[in-house]
C-alpha atoms as a PDB file:
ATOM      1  CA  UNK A   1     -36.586  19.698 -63.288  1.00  0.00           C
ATOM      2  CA  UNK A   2     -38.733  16.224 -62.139  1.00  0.00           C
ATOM      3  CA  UNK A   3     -39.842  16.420 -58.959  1.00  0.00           C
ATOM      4  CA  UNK A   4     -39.559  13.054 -57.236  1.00  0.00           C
ATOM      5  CA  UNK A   5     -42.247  12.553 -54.183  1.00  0.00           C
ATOM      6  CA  UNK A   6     -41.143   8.872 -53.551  1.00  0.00           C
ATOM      7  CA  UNK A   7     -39.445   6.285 -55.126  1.00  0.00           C
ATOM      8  CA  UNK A   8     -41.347   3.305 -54.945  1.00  0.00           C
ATOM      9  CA  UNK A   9     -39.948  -0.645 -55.167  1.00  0.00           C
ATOM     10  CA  UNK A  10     -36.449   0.784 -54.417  1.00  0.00           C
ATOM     11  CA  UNK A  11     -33.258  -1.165 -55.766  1.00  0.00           C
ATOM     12  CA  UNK A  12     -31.592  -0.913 -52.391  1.00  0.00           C
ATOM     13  CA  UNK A  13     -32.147   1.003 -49.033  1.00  0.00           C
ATOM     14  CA  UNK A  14     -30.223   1.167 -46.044  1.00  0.00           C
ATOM     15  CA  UNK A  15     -30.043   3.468 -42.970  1.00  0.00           C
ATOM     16  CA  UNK A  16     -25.970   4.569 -42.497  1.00  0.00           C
ATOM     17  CA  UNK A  17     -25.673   6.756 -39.219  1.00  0.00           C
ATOM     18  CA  UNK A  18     -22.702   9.286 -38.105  1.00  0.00           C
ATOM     19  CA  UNK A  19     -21.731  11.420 -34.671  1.00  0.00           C
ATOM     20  CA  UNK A  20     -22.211  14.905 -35.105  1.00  0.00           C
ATOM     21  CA  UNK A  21     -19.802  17.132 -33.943  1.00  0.00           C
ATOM     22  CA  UNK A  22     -21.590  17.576 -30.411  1.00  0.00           C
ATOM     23  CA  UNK A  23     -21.984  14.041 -30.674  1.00  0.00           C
ATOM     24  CA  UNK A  24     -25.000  13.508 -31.202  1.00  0.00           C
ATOM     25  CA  UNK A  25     -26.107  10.503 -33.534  1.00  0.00           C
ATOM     26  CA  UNK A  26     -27.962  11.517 -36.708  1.00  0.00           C
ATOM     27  CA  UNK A  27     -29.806   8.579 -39.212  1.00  0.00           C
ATOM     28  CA  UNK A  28     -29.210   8.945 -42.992  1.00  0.00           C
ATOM     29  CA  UNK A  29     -31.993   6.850 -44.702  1.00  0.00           C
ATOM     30  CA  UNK A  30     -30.255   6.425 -48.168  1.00  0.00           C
ATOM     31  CA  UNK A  31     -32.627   5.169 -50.951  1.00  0.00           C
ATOM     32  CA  UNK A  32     -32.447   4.416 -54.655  1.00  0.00           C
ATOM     33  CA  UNK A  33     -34.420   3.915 -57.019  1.00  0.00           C
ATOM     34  CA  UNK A  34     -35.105   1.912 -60.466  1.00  0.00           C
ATOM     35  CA  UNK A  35     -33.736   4.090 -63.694  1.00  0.00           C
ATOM     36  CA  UNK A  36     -36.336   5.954 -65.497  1.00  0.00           C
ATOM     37  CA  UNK A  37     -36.756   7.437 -68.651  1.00  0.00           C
ATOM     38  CA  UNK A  38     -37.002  11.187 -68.522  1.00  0.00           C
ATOM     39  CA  UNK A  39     -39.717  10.949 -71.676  1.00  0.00           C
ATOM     40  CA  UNK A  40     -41.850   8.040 -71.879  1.00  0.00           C
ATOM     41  CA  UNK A  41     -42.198   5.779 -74.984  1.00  0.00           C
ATOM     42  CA  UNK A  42     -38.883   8.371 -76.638  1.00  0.00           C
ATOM     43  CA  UNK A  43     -36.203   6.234 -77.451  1.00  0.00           C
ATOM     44  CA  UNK A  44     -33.841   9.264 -77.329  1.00  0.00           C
ATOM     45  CA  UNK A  45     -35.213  10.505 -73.949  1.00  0.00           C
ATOM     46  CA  UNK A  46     -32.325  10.814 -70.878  1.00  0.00           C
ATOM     47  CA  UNK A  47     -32.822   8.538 -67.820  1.00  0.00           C
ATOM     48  CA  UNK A  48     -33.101   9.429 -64.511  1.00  0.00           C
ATOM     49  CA  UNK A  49     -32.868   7.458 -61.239  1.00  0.00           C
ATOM     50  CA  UNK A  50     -34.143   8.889 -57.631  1.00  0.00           C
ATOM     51  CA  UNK A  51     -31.668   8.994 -55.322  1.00  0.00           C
ATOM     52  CA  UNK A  52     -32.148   9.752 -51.679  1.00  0.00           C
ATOM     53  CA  UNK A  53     -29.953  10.559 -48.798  1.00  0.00           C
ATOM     54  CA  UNK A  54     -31.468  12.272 -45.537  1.00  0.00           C
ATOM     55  CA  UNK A  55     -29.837  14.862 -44.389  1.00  0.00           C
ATOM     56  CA  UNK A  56     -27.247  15.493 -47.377  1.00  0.00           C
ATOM     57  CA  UNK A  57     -29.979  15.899 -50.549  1.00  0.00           C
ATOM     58  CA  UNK A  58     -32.775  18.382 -49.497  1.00  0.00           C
ATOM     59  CA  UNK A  59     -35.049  16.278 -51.644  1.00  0.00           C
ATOM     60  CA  UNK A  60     -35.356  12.953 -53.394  1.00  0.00           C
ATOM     61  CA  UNK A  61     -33.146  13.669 -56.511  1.00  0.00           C
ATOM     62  CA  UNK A  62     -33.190  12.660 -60.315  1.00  0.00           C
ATOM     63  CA  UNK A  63     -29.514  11.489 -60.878  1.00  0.00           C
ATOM     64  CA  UNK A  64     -29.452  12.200 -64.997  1.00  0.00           C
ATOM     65  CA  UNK A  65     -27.868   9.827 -67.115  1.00  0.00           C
ATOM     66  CA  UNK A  66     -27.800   9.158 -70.835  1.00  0.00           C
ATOM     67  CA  UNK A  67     -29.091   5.742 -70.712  1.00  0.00           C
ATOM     68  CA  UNK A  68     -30.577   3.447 -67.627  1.00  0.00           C
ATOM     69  CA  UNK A  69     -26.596   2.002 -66.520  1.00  0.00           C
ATOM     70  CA  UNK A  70     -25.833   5.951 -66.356  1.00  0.00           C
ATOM     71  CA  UNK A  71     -28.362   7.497 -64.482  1.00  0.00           C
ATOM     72  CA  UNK A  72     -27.508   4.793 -61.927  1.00  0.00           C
ATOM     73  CA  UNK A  73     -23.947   5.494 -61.727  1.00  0.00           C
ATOM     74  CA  UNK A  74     -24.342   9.185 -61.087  1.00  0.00           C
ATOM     75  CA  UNK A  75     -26.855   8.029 -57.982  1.00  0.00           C
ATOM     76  CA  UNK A  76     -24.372   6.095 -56.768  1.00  0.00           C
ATOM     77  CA  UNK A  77     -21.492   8.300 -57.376  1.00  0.00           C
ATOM     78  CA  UNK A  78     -23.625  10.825 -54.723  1.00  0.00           C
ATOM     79  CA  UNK A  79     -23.917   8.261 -51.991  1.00  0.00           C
ATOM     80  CA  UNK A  80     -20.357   7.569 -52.330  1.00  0.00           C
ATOM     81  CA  UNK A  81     -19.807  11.503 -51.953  1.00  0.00           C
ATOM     82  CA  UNK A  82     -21.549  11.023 -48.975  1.00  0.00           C
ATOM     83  CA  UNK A  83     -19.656   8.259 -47.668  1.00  0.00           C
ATOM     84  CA  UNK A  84     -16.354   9.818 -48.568  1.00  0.00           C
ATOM     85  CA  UNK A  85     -17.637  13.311 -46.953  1.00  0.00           C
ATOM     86  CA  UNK A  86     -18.581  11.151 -43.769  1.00  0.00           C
ATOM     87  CA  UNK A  87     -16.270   7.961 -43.646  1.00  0.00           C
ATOM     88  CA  UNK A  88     -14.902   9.365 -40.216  1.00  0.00           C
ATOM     89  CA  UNK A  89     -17.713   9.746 -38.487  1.00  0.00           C
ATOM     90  CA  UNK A  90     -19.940   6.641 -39.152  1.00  0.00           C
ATOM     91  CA  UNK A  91     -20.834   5.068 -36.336  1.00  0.00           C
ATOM     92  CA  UNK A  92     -22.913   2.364 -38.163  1.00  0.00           C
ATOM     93  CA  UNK A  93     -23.355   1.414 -41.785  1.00  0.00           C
ATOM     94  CA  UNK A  94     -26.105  -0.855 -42.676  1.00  0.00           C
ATOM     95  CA  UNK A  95     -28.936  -1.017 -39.555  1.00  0.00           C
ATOM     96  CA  UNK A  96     -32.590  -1.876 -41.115  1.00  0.00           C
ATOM     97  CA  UNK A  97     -35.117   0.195 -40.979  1.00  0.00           C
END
């Protein structure tokens, strides 16, 4: 498994927050990454792009993908799980940080 410990000139970041069920407010920092290859200078090598969302990934994960376009998809595809999981309870989408 890569181990990610920070994704550096990120494609986009944002900070999305939701009300917890006691309502408190809790900050997601969401990050991605630029597409990797798994196995440099391999021309058959899977890609990989870090993918970060606070409190929903435990780490800073490599979405897999057979080429650049598809490792991408499958990071996004996770922070749209997260918005779908949360869409109810955002009390902000987009505030810098």
């Amino acid at each position: 498994m890569i181990e990610i410990t920070e994704i550096q000139d990120p494609i986009a970041k944002d900070m999305w927050v939701t009300k917890a069920e006691d309502g408190k407010t809790i900050s997601h920092h969401i990050m991605v990454g630029h597409p990797h290859p798994e196995t440099e200078n391999n021309d058959n090598s899977d890609w990989y792009c870090p993918v970060m969302i606070e409190g929903f990934l435990p780490r800073i994960f490599p979405a897999m993908g057979v080429g650049p376009v598809d490792s991408l998809m499958n990071a996004m595809q996770l922070v749209k799980t997260f918005f779908d999981k949360n869409k109810d309870n955002f009390v902000e989408i987009g505030k810098e940080y």
